[in-house]
C-alpha atoms as a PDB file:
ATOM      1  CA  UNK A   1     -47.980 -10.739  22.910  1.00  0.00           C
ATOM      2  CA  UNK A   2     -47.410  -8.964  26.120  1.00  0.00           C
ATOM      3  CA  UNK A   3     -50.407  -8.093  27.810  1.00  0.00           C
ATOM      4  CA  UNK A   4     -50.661  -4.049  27.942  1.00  0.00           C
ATOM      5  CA  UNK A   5     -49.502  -2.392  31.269  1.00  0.00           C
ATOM      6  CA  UNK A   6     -51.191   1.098  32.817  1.00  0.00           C
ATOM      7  CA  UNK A   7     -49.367   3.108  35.497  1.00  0.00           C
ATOM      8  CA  UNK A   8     -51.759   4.817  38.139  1.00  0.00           C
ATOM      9  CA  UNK A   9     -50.738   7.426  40.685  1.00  0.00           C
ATOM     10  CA  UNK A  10     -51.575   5.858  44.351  1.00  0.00           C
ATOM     11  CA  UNK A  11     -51.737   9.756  45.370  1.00  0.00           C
ATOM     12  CA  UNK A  12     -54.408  10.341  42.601  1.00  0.00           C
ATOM     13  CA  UNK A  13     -56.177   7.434  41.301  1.00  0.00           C
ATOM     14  CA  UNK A  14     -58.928   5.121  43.214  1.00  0.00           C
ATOM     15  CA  UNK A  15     -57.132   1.988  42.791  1.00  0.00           C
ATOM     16  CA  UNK A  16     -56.301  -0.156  46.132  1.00  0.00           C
ATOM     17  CA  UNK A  17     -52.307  -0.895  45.962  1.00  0.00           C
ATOM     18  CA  UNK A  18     -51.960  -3.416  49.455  1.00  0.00           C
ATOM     19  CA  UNK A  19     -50.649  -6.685  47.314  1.00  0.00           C
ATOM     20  CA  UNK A  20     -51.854  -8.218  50.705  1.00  0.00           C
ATOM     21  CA  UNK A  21     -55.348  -7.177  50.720  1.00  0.00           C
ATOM     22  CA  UNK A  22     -56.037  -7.968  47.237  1.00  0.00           C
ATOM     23  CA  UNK A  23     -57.431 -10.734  45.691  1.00  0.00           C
ATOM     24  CA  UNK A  24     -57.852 -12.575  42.420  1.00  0.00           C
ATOM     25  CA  UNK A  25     -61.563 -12.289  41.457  1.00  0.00           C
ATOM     26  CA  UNK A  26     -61.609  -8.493  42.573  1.00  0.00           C
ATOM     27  CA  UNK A  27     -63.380  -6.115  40.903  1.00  0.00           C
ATOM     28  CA  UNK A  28     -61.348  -3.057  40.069  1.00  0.00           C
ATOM     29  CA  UNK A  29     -62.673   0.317  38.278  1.00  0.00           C
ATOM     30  CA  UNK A  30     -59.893   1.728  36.030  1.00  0.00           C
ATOM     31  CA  UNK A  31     -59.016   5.339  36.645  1.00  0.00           C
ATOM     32  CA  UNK A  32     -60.838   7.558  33.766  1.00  0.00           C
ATOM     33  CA  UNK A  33     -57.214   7.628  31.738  1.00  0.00           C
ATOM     34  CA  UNK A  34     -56.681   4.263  32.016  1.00  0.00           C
ATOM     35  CA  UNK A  35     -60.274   3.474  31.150  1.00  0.00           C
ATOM     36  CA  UNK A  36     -59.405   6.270  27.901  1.00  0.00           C
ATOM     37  CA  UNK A  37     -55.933   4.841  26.717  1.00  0.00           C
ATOM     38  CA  UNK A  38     -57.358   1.526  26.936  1.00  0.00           C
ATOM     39  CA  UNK A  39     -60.726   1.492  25.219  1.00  0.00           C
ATOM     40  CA  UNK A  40     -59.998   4.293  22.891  1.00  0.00           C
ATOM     41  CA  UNK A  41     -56.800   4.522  21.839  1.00  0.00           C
ATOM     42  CA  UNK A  42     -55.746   0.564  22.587  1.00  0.00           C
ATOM     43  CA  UNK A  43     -59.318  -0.668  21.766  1.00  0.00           C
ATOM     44  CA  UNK A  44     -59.338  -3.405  24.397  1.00  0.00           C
ATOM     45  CA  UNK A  45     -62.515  -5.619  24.583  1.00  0.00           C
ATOM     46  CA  UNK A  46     -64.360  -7.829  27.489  1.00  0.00           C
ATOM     47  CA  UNK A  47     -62.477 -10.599  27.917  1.00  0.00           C
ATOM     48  CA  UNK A  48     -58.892  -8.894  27.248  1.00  0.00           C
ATOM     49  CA  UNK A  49     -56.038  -9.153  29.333  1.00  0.00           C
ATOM     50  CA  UNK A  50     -54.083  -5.851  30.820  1.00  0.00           C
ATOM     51  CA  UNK A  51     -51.595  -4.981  33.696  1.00  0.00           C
ATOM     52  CA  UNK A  52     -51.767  -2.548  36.086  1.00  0.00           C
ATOM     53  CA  UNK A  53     -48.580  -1.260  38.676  1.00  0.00           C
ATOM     54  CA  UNK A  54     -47.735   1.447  40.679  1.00  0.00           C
ATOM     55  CA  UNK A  55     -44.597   2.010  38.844  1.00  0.00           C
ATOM     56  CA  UNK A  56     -43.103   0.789  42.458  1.00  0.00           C
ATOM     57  CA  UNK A  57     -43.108  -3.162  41.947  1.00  0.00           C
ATOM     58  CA  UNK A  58     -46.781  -3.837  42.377  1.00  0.00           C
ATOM     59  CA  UNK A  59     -48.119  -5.609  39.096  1.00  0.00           C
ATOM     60  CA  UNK A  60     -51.860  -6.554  38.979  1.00  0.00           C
ATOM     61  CA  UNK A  61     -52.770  -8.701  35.829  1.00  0.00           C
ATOM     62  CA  UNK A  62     -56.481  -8.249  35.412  1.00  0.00           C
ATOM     63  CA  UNK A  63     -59.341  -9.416  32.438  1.00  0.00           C
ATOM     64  CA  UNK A  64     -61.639  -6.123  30.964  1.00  0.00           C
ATOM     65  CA  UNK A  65     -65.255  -7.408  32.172  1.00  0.00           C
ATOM     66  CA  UNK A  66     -67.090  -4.254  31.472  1.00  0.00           C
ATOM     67  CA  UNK A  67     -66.014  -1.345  29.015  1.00  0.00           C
ATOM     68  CA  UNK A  68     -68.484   0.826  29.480  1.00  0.00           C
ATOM     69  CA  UNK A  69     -67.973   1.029  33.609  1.00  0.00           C
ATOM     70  CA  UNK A  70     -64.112   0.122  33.224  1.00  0.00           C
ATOM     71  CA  UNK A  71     -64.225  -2.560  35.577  1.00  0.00           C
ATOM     72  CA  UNK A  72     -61.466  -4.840  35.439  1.00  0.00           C
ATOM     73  CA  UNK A  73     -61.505  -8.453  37.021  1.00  0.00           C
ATOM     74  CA  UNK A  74     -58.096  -9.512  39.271  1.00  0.00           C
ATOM     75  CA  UNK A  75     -56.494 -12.546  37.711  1.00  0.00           C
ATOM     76  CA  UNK A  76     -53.226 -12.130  40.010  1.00  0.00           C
ATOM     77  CA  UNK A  77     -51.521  -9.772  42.061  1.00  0.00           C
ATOM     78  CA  UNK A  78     -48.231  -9.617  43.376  1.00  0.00           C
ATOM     79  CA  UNK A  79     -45.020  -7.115  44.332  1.00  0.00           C
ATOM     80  CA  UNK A  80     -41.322  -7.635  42.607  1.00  0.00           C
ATOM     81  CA  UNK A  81     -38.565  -6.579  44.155  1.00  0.00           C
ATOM     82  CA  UNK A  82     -36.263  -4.118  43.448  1.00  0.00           C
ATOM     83  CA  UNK A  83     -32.307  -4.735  42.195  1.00  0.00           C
ATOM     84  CA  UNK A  84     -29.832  -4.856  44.453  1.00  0.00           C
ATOM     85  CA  UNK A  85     -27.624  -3.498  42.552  1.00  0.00           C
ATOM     86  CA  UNK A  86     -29.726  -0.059  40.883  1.00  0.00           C
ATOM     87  CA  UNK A  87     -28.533   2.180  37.518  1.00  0.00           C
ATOM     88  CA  UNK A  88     -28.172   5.199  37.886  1.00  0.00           C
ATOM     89  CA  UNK A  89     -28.410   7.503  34.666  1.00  0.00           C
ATOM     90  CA  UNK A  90     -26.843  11.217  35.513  1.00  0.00           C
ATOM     91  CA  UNK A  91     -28.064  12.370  32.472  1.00  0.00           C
ATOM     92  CA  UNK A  92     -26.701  16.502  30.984  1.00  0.00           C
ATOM     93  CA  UNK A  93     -29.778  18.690  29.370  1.00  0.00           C
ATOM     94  CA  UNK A  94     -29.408  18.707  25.705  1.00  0.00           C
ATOM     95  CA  UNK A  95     -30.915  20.415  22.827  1.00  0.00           C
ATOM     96  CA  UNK A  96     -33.621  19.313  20.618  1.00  0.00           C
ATOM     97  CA  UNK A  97     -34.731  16.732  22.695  1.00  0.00           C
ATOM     98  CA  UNK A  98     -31.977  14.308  23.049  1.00  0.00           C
ATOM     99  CA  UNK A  99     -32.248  13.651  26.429  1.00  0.00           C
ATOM    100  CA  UNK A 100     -35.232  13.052  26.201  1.00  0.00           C
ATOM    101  CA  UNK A 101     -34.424  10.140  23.861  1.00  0.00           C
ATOM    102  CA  UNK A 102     -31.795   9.055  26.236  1.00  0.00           C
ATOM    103  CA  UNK A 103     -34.469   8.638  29.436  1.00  0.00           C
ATOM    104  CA  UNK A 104     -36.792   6.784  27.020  1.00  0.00           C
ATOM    105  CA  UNK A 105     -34.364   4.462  26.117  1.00  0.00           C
ATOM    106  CA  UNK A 106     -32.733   3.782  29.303  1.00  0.00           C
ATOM    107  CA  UNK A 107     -35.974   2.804  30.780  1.00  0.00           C
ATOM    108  CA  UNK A 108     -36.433   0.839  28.398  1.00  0.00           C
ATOM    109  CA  UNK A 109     -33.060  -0.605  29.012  1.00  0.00           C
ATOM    110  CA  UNK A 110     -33.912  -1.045  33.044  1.00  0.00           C
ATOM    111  CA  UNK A 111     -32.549   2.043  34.456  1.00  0.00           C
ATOM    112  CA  UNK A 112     -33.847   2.719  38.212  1.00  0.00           C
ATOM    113  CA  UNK A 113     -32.828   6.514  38.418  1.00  0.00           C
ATOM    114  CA  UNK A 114     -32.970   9.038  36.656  1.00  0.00           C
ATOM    115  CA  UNK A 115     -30.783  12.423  37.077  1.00  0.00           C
ATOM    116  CA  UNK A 116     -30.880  15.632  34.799  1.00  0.00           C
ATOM    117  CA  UNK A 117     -27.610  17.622  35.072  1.00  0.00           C
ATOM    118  CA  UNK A 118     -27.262  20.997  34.129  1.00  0.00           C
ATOM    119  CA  UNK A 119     -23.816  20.907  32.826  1.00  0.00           C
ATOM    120  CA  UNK A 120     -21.292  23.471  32.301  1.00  0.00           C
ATOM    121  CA  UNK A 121     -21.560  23.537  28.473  1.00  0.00           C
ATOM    122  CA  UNK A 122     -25.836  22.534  28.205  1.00  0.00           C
ATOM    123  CA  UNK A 123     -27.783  24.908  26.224  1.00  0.00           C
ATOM    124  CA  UNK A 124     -31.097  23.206  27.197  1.00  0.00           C
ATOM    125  CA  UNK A 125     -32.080  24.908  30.845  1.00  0.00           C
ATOM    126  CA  UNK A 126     -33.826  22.836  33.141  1.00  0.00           C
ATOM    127  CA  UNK A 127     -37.075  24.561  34.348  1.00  0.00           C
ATOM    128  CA  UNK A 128     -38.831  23.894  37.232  1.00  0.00           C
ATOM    129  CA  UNK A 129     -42.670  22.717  36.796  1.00  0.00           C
ATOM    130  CA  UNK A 130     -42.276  22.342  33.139  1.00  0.00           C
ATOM    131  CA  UNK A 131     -39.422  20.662  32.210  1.00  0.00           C
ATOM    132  CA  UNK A 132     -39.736  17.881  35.275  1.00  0.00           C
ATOM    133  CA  UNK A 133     -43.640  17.083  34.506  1.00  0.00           C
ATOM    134  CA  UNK A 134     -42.274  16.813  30.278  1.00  0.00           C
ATOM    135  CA  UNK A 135     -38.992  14.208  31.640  1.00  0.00           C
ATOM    136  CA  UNK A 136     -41.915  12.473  34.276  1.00  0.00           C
ATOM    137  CA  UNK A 137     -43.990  11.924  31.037  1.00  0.00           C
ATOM    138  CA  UNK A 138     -41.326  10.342  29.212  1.00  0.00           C
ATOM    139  CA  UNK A 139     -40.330   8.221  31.939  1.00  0.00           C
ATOM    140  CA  UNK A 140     -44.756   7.180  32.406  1.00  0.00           C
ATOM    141  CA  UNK A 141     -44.989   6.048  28.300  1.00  0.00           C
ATOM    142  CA  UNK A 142     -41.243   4.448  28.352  1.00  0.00           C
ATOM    143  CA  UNK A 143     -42.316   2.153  31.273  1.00  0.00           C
ATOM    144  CA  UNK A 144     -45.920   1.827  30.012  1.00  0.00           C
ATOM    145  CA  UNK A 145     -43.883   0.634  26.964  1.00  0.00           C
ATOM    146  CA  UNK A 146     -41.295  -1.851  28.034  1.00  0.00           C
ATOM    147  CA  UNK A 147     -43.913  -3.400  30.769  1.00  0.00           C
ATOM    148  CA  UNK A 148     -41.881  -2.484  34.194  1.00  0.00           C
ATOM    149  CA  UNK A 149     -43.639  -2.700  37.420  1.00  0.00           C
ATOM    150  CA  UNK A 150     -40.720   0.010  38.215  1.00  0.00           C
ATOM    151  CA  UNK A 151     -41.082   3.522  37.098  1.00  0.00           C
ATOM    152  CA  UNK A 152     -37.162   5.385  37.507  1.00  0.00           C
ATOM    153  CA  UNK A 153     -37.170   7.431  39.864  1.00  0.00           C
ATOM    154  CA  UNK A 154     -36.606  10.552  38.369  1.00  0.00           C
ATOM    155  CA  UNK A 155     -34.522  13.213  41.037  1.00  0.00           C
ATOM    156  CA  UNK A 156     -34.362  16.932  41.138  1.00  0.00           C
ATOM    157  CA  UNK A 157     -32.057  18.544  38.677  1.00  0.00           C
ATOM    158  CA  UNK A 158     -28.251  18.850  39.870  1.00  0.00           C
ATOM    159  CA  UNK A 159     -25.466  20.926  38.981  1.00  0.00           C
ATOM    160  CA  UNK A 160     -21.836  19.579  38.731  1.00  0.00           C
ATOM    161  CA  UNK A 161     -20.602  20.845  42.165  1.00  0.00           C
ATOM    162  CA  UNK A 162     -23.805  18.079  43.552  1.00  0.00           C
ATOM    163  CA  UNK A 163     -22.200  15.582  40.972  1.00  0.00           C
ATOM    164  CA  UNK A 164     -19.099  15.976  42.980  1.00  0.00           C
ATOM    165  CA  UNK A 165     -21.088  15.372  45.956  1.00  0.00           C
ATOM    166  CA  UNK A 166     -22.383  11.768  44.774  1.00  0.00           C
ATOM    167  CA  UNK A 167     -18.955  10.886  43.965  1.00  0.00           C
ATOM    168  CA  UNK A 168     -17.787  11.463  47.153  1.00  0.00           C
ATOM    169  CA  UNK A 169     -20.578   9.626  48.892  1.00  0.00           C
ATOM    170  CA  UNK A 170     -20.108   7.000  46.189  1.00  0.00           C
ATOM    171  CA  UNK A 171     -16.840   6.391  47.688  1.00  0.00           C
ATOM    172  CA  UNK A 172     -18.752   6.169  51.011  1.00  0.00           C
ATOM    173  CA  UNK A 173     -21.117   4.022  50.459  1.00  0.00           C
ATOM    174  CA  UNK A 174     -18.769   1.486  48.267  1.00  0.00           C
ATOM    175  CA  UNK A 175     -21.100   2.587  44.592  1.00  0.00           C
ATOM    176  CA  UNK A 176     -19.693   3.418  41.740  1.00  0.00           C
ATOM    177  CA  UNK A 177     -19.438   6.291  39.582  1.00  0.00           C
ATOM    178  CA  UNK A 178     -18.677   6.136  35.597  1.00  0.00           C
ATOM    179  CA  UNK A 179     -17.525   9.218  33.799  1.00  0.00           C
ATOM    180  CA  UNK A 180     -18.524   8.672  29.688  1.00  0.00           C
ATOM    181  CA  UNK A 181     -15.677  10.808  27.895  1.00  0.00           C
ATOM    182  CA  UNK A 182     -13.980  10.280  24.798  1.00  0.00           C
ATOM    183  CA  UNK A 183     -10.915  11.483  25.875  1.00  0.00           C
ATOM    184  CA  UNK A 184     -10.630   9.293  28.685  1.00  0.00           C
ATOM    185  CA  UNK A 185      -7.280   6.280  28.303  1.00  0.00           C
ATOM    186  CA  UNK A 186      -9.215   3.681  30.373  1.00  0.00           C
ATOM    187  CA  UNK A 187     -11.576   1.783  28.352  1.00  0.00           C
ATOM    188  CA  UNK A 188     -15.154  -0.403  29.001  1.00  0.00           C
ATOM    189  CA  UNK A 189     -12.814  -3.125  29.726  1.00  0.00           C
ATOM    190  CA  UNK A 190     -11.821  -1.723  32.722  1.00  0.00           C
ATOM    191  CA  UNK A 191     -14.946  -0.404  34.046  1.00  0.00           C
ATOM    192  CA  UNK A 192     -16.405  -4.110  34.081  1.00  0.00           C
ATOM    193  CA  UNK A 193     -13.301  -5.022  36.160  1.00  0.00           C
ATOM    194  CA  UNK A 194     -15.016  -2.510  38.816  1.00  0.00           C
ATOM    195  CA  UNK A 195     -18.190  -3.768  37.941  1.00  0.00           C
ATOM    196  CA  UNK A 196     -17.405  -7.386  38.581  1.00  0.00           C
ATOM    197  CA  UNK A 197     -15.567  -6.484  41.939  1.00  0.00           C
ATOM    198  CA  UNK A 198     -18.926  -4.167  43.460  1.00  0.00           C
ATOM    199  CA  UNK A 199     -20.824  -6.762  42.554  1.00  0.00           C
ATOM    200  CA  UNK A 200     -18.680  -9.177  44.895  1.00  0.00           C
ATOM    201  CA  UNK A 201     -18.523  -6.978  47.638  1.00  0.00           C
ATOM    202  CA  UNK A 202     -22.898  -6.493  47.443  1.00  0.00           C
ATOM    203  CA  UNK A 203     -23.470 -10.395  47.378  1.00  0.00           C
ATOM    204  CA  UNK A 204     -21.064 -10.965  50.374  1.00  0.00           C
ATOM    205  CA  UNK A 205     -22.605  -8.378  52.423  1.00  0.00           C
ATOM    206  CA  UNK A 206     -26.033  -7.894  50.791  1.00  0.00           C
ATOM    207  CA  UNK A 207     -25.885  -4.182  51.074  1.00  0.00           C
ATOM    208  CA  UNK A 208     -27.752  -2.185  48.399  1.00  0.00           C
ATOM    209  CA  UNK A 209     -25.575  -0.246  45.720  1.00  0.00           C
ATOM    210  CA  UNK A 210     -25.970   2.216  42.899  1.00  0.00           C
ATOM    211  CA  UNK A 211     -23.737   2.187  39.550  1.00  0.00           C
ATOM    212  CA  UNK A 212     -24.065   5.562  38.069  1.00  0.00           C
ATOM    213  CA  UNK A 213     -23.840   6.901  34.540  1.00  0.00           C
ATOM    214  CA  UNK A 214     -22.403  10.205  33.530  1.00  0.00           C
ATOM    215  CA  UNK A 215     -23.238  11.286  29.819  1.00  0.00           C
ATOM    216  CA  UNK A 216     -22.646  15.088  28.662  1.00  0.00           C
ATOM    217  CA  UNK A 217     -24.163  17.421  26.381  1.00  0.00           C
ATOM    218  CA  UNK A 218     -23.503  17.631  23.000  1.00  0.00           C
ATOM    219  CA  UNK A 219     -20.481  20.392  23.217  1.00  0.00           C
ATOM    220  CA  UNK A 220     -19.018  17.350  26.035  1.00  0.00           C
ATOM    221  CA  UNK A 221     -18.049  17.371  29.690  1.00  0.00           C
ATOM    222  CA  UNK A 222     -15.746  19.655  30.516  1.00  0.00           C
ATOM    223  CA  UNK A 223     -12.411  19.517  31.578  1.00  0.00           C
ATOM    224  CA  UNK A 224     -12.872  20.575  34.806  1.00  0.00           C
ATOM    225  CA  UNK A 225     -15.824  18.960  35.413  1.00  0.00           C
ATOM    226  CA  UNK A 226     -13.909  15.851  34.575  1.00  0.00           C
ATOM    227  CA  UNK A 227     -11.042  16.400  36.873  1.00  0.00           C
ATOM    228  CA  UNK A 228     -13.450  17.129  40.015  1.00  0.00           C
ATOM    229  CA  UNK A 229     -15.480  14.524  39.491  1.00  0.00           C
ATOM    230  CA  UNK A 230     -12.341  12.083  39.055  1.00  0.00           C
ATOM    231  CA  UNK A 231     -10.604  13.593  41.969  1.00  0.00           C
ATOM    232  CA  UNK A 232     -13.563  13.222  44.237  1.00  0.00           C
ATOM    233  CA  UNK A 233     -13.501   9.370  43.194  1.00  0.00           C
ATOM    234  CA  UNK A 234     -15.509   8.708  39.804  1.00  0.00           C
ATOM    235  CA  UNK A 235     -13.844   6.674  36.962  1.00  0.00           C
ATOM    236  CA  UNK A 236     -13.422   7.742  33.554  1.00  0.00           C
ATOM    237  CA  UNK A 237     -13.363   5.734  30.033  1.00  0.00           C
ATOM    238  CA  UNK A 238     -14.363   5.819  26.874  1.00  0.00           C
ATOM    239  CA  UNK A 239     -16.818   3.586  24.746  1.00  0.00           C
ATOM    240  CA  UNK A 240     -15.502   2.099  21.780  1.00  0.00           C
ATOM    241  CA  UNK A 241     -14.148   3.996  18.840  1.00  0.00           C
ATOM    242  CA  UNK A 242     -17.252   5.925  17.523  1.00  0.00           C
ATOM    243  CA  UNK A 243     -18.394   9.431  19.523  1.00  0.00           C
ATOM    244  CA  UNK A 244     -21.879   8.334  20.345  1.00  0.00           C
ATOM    245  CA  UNK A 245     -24.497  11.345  20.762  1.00  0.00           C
ATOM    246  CA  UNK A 246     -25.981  12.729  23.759  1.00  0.00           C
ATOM    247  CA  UNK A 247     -28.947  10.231  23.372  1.00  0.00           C
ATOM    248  CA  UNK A 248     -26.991   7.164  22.703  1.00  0.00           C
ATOM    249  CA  UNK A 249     -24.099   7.036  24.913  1.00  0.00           C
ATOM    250  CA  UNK A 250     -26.294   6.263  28.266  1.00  0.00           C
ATOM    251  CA  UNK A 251     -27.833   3.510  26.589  1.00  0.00           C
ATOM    252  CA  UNK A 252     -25.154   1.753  25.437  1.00  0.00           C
ATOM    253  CA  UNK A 253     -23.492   1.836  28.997  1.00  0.00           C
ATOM    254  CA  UNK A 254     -26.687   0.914  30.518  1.00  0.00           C
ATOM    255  CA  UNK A 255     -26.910  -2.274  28.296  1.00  0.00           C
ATOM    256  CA  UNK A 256     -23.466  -3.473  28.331  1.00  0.00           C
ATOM    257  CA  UNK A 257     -23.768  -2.900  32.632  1.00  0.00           C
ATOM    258  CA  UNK A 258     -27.249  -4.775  32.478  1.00  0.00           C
ATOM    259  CA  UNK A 259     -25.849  -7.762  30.711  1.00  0.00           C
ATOM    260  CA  UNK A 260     -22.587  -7.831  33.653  1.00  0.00           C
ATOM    261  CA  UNK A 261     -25.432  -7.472  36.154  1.00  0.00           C
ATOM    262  CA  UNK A 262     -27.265 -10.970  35.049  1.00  0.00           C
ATOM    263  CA  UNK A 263     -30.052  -8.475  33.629  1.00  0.00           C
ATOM    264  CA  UNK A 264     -30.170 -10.114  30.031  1.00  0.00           C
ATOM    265  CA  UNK A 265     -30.260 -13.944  31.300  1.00  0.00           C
END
């Protein structure tokens, strides 16, 4: 089994982050809700395994010594790097906690951003200082969960004239845009056709890119916001037969882009 991973806040907690200044056989005290989650609620012993990150590449597998003081012996240390090509998930507010489920999953998936949207037609309202430190939360246990030394970053809430704004400097900046409707003719098929060609233009050149996801609420996108986002650049298709919900639909892109990006190998 997967050795357990803790995220720590280098603003907050005691824990030295330089992957160049530390060393296996270091002694490391866990932060007290580290220390918490993992004697208490995990019930790790002396002598188990855990991981620690920054939730910004660094991953530190260490051995429990002592539970009582928390200290935590380095086994290995080391920083990953990020994608080069990043998933965006431009995600509407929805009601009883859908998206929500949609953040968890996609992290779980491998997403690298996170966007709320407060869409023409959500009922949810995003509020500032509450609903941000609920989405962060999700986005801490989801990466806790899957064992990512990458926390998504998770962005300040946008409205759909600022979606128009990424589109256009997604035109820019040679990323990519994807508009989930069910109305839309073009289907998946097509969107891996784009896909496949941004991922040719970022291995000849090298230059970092960013594929982003647009799901709705559950009333939809609507029409307008659809036709500005398309005529500022963004693509739109639909997936599949079925009308997925709020909380599936940014999965299911997500996956079917990881496996074109080499994700799943």
């Amino acid at each position: 089994m997967t050795d357990a991973l803790f995220l720590f806040d280098p603003q907050v907690d005691d824990v030295p982050v330089n992957s160049d200044e530390l060393h296996a056989g270091w002694k490391l005290t866990l932060p007290p809700h580290i220390k918490r989650h993992a004697v208490q609620a995990m019930r790790l012993r002396v002598g188990d395994s855990l991981q620690l990150s920054d939730g910004d590449g660094l991953r530190i597998q260490a051995v429990l010594n002592d539970v009582e003081a928390g200290l935590a012996e380095v086994v290995n240390v080391g920083r990953e790097p990020e994608p080069l090509t990043r998933l965006a998930l431009i995600q509407a507010l929805a009601k009883t906690g859908h998206d929500e489920q949609a953040i968890d999953t996609a992290t779980q998936i491998g997403v690298d951003q996170v966007i709320p949207w407060q869409a023409d037609r959500s009922i949810a309202k995003w509020k500032a200082g509450r609903t941000d430190r609920k989405w962060s939360s999700v986005l801490d246990a989801a990466t806790e969960q899957s064992r990512r030394a990458f926390k998504p970053r998770l962005e300040a809430c946008v409205s759909s004239k600022d979606i128009v704004a990424i589109c256009r400097r997604a035109c820019v900046h040679g990323d990519l845009v994807i508009v989930l409707h069910q109305d839309a003719t073009d289907t998946w098929t097509s969107v891996e056709t784009r896909v496949a060609q941004l991922i040719d233009r970022t291995l000849e050149d090298g230059k970092p890119r960013t594929i982003n996801v647009v799901v709705g609420p559950e009333g939809g996108i609507s029409e307008q916001e659809v036709s500005a986002f398309l005529e500022a650049g963004a693509v739109s298709c639909v997936l599949g037969r079925n009308i997925l919900r709020a909380a599936t639909a940014g999965p299911v892109a997500l996956s079917l882009l990881s496996r074109t990006l080499g994700r799943y190998e």
